[in-house]
Protein backbone atom coordinates (compact mmCIF):
# COMPACT_ATOMS: atom_id res chain seq x y z
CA UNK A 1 5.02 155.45 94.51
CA UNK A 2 4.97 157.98 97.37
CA UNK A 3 1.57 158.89 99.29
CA UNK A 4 -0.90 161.42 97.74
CA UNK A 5 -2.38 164.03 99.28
CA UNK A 6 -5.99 163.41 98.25
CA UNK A 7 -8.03 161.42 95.32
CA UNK A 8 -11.46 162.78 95.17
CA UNK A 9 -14.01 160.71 93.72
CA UNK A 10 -17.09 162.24 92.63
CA UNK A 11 -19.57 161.39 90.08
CA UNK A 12 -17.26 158.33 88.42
CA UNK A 13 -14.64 161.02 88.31
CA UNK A 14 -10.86 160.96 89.82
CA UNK A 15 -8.90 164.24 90.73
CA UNK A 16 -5.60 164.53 92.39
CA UNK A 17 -5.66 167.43 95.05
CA UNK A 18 -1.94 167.82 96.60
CA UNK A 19 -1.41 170.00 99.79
CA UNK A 20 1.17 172.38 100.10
CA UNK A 21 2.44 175.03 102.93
CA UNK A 22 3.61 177.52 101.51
CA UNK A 23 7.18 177.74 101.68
CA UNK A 24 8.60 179.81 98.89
CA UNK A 25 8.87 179.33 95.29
CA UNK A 26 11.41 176.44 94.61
CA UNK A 27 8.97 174.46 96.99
CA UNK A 28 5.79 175.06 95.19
CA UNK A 29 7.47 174.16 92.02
CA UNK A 30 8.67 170.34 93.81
CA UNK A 31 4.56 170.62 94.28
CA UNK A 32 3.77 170.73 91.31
CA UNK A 33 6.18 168.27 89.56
CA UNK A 34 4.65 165.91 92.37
CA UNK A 35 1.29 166.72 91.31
CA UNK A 36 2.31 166.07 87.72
CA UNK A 37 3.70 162.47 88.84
CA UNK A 38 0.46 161.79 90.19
CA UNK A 39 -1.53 162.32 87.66
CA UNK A 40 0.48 160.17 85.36
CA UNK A 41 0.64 157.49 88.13
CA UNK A 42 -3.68 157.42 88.25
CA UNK A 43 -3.86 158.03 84.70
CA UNK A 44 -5.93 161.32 85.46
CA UNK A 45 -6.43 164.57 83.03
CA UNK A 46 -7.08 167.03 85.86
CA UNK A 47 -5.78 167.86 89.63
CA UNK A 48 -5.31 170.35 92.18
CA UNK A 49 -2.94 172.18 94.15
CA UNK A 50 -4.02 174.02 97.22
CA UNK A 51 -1.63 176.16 98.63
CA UNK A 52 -1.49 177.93 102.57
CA UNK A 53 0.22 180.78 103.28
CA UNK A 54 0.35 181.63 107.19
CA UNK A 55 2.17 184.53 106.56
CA UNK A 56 0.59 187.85 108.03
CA UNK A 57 2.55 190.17 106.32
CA UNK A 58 1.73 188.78 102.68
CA UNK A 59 -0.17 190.83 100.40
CA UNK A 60 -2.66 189.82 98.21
CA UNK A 61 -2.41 190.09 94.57
């Protein structure tokens, strides 16, 4: 298996948090299949994806 991001335990719980820059959309979609593989991998229900976006310009929506 490849590294994780981060497993968060808290209260006898597991959650898969994966880290991603953003870097358009074909990228955060490899994120999320990642994320999915993780979760399988642990055997978890439930994880994250936290996305930054250094862009400036970008407008909120």
């Amino acid at each position: 298996m490849e590294r994780t991001d981060v497993i968060v335990d808290y209260r006898g719980e597991q959650f898969a948090v994966k880290l991603k820059i953003w870097r358009g959309n074909a990228y955060n979609e490899r994120g999320e299949s990642q994320l999915s593989d993780y979760l399988d991998y642990y055997h978890l229900k439930k994880g994250y994806m936290l996305g930054f976006n250094f862009n400036k310009k970008k407008k909120s929506e």
